[in-house]
Structures are given as structure tokens and as C-alpha cells.
PDB file of N, CA and C in Angstrom:
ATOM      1  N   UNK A   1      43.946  23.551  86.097  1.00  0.00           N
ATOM      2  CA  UNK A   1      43.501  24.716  85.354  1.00  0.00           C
ATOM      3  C   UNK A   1      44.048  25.955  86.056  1.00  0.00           C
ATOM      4  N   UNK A   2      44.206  26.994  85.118  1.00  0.00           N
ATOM      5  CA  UNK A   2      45.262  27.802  85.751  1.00  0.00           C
ATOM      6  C   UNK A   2      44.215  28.610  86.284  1.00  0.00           C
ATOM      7  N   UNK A   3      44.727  29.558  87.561  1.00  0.00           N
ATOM      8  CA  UNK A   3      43.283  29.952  88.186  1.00  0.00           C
ATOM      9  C   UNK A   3      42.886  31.019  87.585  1.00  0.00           C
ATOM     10  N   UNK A   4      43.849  32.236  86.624  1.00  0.00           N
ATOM     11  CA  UNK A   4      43.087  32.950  85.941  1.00  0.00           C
ATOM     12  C   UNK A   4      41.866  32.471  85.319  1.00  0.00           C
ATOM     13  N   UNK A   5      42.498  31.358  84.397  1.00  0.00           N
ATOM     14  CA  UNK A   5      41.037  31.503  83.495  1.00  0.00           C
ATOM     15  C   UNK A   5      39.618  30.762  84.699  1.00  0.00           C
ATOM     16  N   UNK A   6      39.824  30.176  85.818  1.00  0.00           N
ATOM     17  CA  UNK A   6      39.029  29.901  86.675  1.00  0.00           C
ATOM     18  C   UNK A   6      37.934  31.589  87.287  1.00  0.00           C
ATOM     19  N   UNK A   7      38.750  32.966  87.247  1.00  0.00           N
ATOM     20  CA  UNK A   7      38.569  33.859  87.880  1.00  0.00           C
ATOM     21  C   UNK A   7      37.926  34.566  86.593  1.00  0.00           C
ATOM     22  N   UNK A   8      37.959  34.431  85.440  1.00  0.00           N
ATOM     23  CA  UNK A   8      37.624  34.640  84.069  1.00  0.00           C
ATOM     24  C   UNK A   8      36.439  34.144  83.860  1.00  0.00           C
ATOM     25  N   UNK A   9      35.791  32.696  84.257  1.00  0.00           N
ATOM     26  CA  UNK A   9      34.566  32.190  84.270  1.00  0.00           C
ATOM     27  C   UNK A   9      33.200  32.671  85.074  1.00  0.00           C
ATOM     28  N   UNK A  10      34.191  33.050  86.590  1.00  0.00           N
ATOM     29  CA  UNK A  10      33.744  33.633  87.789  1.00  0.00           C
ATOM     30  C   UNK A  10      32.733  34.912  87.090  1.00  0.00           C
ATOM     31  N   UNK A  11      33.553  35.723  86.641  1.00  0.00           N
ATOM     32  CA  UNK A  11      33.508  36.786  85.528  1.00  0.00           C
ATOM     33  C   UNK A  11      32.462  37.294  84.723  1.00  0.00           C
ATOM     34  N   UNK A  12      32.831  36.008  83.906  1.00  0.00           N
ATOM     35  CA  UNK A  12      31.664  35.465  82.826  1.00  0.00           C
ATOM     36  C   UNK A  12      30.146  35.279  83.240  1.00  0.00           C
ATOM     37  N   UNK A  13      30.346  34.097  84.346  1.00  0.00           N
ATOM     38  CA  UNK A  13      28.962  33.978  84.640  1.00  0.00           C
ATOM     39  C   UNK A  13      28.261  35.236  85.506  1.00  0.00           C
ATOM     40  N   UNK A  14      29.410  35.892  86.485  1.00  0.00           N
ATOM     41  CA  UNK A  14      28.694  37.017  87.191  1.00  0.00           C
ATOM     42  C   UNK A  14      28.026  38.208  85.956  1.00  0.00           C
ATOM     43  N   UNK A  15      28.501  38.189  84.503  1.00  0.00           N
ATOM     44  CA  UNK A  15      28.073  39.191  84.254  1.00  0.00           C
ATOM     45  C   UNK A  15      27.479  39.085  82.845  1.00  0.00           C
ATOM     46  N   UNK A  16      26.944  37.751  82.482  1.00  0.00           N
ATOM     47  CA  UNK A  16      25.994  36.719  81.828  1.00  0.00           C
ATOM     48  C   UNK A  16      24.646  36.537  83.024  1.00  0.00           C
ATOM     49  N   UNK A  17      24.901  36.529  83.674  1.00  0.00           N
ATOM     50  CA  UNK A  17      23.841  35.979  84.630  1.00  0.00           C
ATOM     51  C   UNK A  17      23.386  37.211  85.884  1.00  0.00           C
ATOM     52  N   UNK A  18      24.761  36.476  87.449  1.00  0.00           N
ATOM     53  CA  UNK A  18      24.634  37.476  88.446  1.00  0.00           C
ATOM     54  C   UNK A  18      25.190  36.556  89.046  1.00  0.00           C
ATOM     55  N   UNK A  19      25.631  37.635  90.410  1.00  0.00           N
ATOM     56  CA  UNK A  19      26.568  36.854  91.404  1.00  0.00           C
ATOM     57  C   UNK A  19      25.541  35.704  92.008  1.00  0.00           C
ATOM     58  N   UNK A  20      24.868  35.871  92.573  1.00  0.00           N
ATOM     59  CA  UNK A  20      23.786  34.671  92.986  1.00  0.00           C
ATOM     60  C   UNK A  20      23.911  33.569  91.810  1.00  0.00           C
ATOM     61  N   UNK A  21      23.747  33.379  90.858  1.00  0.00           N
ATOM     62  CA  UNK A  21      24.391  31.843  90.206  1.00  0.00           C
ATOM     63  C   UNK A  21      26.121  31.305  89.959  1.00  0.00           C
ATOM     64  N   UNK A  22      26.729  32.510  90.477  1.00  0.00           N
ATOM     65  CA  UNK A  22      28.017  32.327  90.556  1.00  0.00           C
ATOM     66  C   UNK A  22      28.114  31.402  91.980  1.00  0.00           C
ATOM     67  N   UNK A  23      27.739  31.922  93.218  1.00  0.00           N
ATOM     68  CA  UNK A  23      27.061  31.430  94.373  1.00  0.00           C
ATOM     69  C   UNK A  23      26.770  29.941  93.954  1.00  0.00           C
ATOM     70  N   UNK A  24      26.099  29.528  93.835  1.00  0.00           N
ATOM     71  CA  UNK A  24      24.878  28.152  93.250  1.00  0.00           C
ATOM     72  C   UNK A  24      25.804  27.557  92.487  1.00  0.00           C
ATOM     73  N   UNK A  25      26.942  28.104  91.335  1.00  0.00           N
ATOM     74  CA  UNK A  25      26.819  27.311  91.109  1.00  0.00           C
ATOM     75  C   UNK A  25      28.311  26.394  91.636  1.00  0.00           C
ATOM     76  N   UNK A  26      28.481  27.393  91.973  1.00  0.00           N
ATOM     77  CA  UNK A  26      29.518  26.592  92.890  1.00  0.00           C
ATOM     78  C   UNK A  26      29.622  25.993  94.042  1.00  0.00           C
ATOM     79  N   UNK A  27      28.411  26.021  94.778  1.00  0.00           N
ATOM     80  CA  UNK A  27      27.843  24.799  95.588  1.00  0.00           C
ATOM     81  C   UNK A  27      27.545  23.778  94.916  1.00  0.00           C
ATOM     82  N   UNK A  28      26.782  23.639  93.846  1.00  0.00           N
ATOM     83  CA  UNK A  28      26.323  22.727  93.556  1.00  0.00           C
ATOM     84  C   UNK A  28      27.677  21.725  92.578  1.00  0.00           C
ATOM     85  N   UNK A  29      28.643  22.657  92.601  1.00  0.00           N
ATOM     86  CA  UNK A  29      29.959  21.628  92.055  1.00  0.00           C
ATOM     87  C   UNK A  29      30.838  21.571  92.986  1.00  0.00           C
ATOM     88  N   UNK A  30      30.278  21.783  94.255  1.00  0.00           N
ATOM     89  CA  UNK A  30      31.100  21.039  95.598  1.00  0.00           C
ATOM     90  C   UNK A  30      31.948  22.019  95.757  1.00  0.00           C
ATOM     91  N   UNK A  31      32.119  23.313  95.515  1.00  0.00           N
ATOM     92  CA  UNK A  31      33.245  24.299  95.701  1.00  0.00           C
ATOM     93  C   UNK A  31      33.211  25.349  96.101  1.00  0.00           C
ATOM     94  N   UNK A  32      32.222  25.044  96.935  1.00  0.00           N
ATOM     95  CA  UNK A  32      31.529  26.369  97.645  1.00  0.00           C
ATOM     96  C   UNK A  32      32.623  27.307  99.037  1.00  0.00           C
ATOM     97  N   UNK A  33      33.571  26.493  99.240  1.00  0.00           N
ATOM     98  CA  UNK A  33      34.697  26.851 100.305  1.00  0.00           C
ATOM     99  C   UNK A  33      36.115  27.305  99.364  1.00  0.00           C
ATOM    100  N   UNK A  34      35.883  27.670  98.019  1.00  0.00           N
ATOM    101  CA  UNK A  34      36.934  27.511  97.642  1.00  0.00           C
ATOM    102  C   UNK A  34      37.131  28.999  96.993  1.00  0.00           C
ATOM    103  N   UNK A  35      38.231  29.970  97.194  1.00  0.00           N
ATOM    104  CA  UNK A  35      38.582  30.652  96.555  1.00  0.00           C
ATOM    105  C   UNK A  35      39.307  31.213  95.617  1.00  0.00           C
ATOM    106  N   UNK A  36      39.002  31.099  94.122  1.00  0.00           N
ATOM    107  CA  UNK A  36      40.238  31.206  93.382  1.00  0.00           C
ATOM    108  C   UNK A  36      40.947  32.233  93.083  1.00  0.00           C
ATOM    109  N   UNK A  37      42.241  31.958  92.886  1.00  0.00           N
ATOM    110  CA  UNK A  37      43.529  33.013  92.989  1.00  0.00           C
ATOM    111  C   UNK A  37      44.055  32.824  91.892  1.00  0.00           C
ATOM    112  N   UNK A  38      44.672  33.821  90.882  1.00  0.00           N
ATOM    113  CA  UNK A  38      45.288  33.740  89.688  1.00  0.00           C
ATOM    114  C   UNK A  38      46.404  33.418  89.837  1.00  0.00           C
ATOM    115  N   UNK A  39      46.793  33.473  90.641  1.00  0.00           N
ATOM    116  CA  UNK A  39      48.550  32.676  90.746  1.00  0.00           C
ATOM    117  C   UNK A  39      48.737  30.963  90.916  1.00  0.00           C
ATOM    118  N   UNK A  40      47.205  30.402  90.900  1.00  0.00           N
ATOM    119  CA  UNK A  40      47.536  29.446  91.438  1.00  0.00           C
ATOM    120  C   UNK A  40      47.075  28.506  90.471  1.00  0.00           C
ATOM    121  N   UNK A  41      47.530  27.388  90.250  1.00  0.00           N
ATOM    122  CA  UNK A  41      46.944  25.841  89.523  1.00  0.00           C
ATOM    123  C   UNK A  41      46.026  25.165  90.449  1.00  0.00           C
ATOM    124  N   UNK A  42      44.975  25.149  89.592  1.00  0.00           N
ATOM    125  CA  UNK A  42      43.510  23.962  90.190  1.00  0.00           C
ATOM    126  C   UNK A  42      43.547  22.716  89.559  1.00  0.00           C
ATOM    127  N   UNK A  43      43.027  21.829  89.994  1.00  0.00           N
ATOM    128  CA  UNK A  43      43.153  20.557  89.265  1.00  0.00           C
ATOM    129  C   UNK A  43      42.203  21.250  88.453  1.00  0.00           C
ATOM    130  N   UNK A  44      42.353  20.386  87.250  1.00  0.00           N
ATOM    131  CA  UNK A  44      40.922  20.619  85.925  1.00  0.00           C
ATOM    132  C   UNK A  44      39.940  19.905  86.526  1.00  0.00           C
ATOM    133  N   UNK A  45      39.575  19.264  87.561  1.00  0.00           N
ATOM    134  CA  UNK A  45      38.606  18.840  88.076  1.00  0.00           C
ATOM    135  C   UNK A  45      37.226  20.054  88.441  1.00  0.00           C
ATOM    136  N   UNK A  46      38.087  20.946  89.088  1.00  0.00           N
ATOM    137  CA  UNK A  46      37.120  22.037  88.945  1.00  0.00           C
ATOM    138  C   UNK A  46      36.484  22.769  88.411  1.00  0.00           C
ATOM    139  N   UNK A  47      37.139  22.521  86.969  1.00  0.00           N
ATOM    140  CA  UNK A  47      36.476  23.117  86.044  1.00  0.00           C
ATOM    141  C   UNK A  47      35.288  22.448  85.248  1.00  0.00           C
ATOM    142  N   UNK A  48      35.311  21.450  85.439  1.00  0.00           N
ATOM    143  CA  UNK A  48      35.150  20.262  85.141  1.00  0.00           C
ATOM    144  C   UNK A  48      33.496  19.998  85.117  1.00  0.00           C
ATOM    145  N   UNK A  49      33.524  20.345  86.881  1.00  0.00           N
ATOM    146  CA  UNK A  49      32.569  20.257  87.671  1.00  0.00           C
ATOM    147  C   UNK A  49      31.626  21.527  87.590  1.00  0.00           C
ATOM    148  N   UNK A  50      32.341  22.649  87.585  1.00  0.00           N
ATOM    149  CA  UNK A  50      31.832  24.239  87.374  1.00  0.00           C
ATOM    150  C   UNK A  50      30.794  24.187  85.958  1.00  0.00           C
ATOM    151  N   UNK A  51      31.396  23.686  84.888  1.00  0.00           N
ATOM    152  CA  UNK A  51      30.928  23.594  83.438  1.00  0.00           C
ATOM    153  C   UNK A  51      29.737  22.434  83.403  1.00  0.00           C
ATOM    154  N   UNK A  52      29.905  21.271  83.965  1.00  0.00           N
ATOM    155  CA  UNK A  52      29.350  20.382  84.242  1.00  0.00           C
ATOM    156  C   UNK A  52      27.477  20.903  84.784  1.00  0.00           C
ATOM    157  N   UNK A  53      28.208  21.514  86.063  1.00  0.00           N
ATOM    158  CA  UNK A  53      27.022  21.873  86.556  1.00  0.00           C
ATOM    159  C   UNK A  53      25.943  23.394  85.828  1.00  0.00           C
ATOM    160  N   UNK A  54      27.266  24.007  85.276  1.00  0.00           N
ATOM    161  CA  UNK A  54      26.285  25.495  84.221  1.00  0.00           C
ATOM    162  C   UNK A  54      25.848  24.374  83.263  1.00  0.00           C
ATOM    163  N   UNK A  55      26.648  23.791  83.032  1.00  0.00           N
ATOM    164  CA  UNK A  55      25.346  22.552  81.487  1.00  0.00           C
ATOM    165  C   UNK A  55      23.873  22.501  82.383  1.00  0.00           C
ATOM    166  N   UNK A  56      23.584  21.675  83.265  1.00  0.00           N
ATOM    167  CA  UNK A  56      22.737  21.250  83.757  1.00  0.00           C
ATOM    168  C   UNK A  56      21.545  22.432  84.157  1.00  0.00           C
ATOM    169  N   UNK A  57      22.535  23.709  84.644  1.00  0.00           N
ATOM    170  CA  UNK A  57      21.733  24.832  85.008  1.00  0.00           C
ATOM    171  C   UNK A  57      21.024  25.755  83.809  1.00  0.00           C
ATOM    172  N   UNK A  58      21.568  25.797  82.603  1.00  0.00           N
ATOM    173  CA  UNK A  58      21.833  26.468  81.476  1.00  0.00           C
ATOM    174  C   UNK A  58      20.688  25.792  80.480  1.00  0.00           C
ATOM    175  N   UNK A  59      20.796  23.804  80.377  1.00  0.00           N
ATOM    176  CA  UNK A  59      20.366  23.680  79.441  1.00  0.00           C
ATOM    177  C   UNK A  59      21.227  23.316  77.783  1.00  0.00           C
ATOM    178  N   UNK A  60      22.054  24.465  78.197  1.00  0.00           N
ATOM    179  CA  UNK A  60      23.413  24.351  76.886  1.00  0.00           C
ATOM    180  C   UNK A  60      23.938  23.085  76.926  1.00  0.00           C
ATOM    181  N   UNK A  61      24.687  23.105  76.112  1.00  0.00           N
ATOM    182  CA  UNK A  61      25.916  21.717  76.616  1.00  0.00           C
ATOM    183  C   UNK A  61      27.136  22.462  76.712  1.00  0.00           C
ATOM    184  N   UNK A  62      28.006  20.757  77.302  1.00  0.00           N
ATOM    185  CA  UNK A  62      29.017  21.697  77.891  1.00  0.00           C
ATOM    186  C   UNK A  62      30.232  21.826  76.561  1.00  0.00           C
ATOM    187  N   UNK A  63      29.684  21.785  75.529  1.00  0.00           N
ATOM    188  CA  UNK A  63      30.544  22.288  73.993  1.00  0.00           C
ATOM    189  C   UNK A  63      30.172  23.622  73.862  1.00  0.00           C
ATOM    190  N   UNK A  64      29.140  23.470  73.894  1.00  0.00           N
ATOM    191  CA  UNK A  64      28.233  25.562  74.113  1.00  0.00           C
ATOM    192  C   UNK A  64      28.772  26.481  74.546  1.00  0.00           C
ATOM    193  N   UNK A  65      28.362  25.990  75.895  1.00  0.00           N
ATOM    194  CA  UNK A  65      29.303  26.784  77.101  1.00  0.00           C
ATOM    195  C   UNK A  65      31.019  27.114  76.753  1.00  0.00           C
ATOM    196  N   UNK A  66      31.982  26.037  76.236  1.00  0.00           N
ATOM    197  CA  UNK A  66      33.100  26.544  76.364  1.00  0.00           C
ATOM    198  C   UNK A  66      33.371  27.512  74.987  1.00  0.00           C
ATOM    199  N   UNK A  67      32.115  27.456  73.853  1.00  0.00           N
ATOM    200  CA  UNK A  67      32.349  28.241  73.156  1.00  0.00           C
ATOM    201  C   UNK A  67      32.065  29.533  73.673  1.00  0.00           C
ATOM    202  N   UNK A  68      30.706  29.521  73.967  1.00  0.00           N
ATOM    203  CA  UNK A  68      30.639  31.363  74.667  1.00  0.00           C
ATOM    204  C   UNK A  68      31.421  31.734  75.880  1.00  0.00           C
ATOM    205  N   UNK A  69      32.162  30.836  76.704  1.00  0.00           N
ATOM    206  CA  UNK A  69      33.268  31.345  77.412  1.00  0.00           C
ATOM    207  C   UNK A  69      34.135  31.440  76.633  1.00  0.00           C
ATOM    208  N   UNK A  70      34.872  30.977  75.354  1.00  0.00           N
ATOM    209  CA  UNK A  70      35.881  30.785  75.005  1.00  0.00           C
ATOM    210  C   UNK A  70      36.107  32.759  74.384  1.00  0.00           C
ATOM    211  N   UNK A  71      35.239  32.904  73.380  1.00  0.00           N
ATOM    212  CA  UNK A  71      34.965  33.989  72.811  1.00  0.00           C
ATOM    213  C   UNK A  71      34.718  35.043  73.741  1.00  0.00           C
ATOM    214  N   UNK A  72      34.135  35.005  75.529  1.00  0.00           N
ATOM    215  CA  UNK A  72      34.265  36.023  76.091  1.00  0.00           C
ATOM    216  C   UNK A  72      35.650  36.531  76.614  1.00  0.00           C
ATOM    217  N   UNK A  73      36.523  35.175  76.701  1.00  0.00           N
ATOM    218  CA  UNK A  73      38.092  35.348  77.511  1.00  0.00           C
ATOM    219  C   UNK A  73      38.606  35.884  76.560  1.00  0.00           C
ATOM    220  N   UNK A  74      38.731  36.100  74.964  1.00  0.00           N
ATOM    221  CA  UNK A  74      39.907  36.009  74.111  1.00  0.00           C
ATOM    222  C   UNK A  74      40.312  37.557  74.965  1.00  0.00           C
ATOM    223  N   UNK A  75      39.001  38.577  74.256  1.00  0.00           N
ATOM    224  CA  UNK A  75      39.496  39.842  74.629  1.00  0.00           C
ATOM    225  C   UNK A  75      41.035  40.150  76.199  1.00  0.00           C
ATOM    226  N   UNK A  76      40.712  39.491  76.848  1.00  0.00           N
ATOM    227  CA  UNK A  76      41.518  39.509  78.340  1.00  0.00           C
ATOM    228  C   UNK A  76      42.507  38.453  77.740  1.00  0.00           C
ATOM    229  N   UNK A  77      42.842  38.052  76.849  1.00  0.00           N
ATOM    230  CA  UNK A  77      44.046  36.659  76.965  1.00  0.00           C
ATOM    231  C   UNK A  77      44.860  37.680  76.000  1.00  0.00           C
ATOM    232  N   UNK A  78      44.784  37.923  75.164  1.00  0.00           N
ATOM    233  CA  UNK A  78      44.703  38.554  74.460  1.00  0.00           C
ATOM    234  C   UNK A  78      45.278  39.891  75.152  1.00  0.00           C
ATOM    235  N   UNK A  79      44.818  41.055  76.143  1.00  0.00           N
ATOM    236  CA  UNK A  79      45.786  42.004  76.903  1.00  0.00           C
ATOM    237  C   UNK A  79      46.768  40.968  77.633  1.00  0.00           C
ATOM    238  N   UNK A  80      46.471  39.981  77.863  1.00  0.00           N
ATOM    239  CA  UNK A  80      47.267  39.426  79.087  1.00  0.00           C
ATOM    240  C   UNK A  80      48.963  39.111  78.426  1.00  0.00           C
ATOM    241  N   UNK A  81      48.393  38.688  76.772  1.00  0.00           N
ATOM    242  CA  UNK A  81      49.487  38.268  75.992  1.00  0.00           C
ATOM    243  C   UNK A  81      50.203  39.454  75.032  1.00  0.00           C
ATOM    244  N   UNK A  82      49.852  40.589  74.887  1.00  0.00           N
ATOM    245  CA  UNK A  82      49.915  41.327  74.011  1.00  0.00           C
ATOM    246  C   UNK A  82      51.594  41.824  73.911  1.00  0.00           C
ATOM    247  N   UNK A  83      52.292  41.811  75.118  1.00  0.00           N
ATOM    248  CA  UNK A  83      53.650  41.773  74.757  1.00  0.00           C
ATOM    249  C   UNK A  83      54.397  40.260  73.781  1.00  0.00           C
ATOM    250  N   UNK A  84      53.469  39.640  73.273  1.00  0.00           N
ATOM    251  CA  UNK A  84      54.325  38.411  72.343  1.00  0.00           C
ATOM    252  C   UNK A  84      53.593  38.368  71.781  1.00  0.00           C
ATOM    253  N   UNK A  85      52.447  38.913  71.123  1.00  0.00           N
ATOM    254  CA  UNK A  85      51.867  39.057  69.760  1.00  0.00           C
ATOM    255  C   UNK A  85      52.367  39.897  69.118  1.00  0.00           C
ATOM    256  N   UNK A  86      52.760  39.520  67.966  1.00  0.00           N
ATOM    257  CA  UNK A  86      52.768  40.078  66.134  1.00  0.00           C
ATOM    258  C   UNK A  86      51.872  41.392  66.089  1.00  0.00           C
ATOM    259  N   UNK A  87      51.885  42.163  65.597  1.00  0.00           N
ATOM    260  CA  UNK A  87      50.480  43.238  64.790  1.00  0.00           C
ATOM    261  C   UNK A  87      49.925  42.327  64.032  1.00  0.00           C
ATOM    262  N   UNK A  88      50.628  41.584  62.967  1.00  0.00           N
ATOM    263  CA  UNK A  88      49.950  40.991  61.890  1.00  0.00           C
ATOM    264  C   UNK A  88      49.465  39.978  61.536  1.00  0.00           C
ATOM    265  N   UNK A  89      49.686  39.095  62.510  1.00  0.00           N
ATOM    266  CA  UNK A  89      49.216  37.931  63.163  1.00  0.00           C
ATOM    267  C   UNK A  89      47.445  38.021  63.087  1.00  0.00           C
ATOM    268  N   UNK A  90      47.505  36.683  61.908  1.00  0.00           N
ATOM    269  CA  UNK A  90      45.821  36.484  62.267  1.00  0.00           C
ATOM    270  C   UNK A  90      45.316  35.536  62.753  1.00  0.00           C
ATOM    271  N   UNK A  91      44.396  34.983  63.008  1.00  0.00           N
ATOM    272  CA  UNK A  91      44.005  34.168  63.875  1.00  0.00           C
ATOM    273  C   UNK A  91      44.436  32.655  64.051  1.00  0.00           C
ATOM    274  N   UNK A  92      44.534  32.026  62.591  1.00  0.00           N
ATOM    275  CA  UNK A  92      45.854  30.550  62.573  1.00  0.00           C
ATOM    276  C   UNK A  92      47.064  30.987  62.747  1.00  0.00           C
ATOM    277  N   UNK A  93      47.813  32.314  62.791  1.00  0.00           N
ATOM    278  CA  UNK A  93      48.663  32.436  63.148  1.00  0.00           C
ATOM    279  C   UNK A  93      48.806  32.584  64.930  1.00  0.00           C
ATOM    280  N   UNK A  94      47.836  33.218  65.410  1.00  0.00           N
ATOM    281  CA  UNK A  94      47.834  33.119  67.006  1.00  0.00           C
ATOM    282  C   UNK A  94      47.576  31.603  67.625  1.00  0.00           C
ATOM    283  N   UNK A  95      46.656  31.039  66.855  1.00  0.00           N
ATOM    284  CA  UNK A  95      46.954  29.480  67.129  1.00  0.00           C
ATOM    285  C   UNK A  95      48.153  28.848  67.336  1.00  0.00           C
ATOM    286  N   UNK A  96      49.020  29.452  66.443  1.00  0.00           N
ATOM    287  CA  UNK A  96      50.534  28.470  65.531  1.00  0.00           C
ATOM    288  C   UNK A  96      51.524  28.778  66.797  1.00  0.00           C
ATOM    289  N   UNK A  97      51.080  30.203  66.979  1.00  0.00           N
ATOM    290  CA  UNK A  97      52.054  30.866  68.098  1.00  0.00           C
ATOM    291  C   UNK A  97      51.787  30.930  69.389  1.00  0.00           C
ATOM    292  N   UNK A  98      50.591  29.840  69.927  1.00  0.00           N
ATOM    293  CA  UNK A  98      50.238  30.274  71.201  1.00  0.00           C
ATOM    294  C   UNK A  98      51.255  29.231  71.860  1.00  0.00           C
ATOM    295  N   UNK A  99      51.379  28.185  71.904  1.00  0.00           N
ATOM    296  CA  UNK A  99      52.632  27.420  72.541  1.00  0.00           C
ATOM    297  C   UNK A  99      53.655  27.987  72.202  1.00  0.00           C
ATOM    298  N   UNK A 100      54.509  28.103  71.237  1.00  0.00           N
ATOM    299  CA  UNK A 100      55.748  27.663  71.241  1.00  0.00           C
ATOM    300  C   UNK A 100      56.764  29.278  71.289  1.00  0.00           C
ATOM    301  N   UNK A 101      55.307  30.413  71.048  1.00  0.00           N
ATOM    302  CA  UNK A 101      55.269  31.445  71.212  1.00  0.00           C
ATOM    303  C   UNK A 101      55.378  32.134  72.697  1.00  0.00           C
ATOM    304  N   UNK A 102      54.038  32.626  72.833  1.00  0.00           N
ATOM    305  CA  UNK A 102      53.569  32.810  74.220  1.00  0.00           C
ATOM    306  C   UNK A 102      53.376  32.194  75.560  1.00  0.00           C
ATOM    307  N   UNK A 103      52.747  30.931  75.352  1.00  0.00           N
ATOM    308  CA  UNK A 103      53.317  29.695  76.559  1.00  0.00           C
ATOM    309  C   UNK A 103      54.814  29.649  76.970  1.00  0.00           C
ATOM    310  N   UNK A 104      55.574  30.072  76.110  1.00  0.00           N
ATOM    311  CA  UNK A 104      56.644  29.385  76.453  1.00  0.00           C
ATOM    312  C   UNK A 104      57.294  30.226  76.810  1.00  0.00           C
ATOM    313  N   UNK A 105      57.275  31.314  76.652  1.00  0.00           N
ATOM    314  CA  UNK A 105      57.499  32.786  77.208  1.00  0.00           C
ATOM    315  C   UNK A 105      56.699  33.037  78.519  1.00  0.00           C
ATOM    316  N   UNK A 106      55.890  32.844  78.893  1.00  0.00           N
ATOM    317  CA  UNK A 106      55.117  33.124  80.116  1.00  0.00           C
ATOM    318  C   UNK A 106      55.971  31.512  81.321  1.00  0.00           C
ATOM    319  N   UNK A 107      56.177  30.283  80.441  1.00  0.00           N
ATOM    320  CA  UNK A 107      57.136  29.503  81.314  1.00  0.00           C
ATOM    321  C   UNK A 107      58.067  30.305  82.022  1.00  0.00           C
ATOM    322  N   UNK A 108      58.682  30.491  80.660  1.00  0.00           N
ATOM    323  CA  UNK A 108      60.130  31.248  81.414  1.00  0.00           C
ATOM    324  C   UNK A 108      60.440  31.965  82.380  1.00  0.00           C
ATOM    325  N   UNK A 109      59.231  33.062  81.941  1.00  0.00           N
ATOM    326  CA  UNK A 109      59.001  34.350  83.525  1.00  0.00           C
ATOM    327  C   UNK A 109      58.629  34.025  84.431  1.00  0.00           C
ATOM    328  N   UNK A 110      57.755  33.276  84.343  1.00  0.00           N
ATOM    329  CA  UNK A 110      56.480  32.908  85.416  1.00  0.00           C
ATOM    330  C   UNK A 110      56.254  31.608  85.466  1.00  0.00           C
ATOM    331  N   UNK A 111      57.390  30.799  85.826  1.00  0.00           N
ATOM    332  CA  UNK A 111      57.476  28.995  86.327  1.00  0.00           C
ATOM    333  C   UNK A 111      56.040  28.894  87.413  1.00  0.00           C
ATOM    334  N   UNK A 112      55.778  29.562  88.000  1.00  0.00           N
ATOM    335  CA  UNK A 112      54.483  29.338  88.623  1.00  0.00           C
ATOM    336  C   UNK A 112      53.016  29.537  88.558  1.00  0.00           C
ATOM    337  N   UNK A 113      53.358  30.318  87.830  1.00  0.00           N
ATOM    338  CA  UNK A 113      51.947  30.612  86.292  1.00  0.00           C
ATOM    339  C   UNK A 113      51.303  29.323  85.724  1.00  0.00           C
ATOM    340  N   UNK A 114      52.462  28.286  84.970  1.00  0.00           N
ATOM    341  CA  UNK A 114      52.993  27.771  83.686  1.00  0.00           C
ATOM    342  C   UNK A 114      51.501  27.592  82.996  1.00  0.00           C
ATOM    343  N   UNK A 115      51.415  27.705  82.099  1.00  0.00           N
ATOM    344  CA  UNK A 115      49.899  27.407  81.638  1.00  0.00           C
ATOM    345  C   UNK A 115      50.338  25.828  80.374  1.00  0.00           C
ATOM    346  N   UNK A 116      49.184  25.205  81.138  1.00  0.00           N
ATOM    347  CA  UNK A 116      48.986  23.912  79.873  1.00  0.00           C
ATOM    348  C   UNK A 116      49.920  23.908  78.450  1.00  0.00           C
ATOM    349  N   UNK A 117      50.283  22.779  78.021  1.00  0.00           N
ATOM    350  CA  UNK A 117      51.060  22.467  77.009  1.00  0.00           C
ATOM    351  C   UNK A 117      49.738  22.133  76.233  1.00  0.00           C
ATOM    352  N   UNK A 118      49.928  22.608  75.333  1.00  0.00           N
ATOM    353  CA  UNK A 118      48.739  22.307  74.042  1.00  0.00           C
ATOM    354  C   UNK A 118      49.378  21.254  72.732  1.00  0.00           C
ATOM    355  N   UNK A 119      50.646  21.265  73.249  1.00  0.00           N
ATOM    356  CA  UNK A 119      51.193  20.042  72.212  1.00  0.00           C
ATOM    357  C   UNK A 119      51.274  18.377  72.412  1.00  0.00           C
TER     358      UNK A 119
END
């Protein structure tokens, strides 16, 4: 998992919740020594475990959860991508275009970025 969206969750929960369950809950998914960096690839294990354990803390499930994270990141994916979006582009169209579009453009520049193949 690419560590932005790892630093995006960080984010999320600090400002859904508070840093103290950001804390917790990353002890309690074994990752309490670990600092994430946007330049870097995590195994998806960590995320894994992070989501895993907000299910358990939350109550939600972990389908819940990646919806109300999903809908808090767009806004930030979204600036992050805004040099390879369309104006007119609506939302099955940002789908259509997020690989073969924007992924693949962020490959090119940024081989150490690379974000997930969705195909």
C-alpha cells in the first residue's frame, strides 16, 4: 500500500476521532514502531491490520470503514491528480481513466511512487 494513502488514514482517523486512537490503534495492529512516509510502499498487510483493528474498535465493518475513508481521501486524490483530469470528466469517467490515465502517468514520473494496477 502506497504510504500516502497509509498517511491519509493517519489523517482520517486523527480527525474523525483524535491522535490518542491513532496511537492505539496502531499498537494494537502491531505497528506501533512504524513510521509512515509517502514515498514509500507498505505491504497491504498494514493496512490490513490498521482497518482490521478500527473494525473491532469502531464496531463498523471493515466495508464501512473503507467507504467513509474512501469518500474522505477523494478530495486529496483528486488535488494530488488534478494535472490528468478532464474538466468534464464525471465520475465513470474518472473510474475509466484512473489506470490507464493517471496511474500510468504517475508510473512514468514517479517509478517509485508506482501506485497499484487496478486491472
Amino acid at each position: 500500500m502506497h504510504g500516502t494513502v497509509l498517511m491519509l488514514l493517519k489523517r482520517y482517523v486523527q480527525t474523525q476521532y483524535d491522535h490518542s486512537t491513532w496511537l492505539k490503534l496502531m499498537e494494537l495492529s502491531g505497528l506501533e514502531n512504524v513510521e509512515f512516509d509517502h514515498k514509500t510502499v507498505y505491504p497491504d498487510e498494514n493496512i490490513y491490520a490498521l482497518v482490521g483493528q478500527a473494525a473491532e474498535m469502531t464496531g463498523l465493518s471493515a466495508g464501512e470503514l473503507h467507504e467513509k475513508f474512501g469518500e474522505y481521501l477523494v478530495p486529496d486524490l483528486m488535488f494530488m491528480y488534478q494535472k490528468y483530469v478532464q474538466p468534464e470528466w464525471k465520475t465513470l469517467d474518472m473510474i475509466e481513466h484512473t489506470e490507464l490515465t493517471m496511474h500510468k502517468q504517475v508510473r512514468r514520473e514517479h517509478p517509485e511512487n508506482s501506485p497499484q494496477c487496478l486491472m
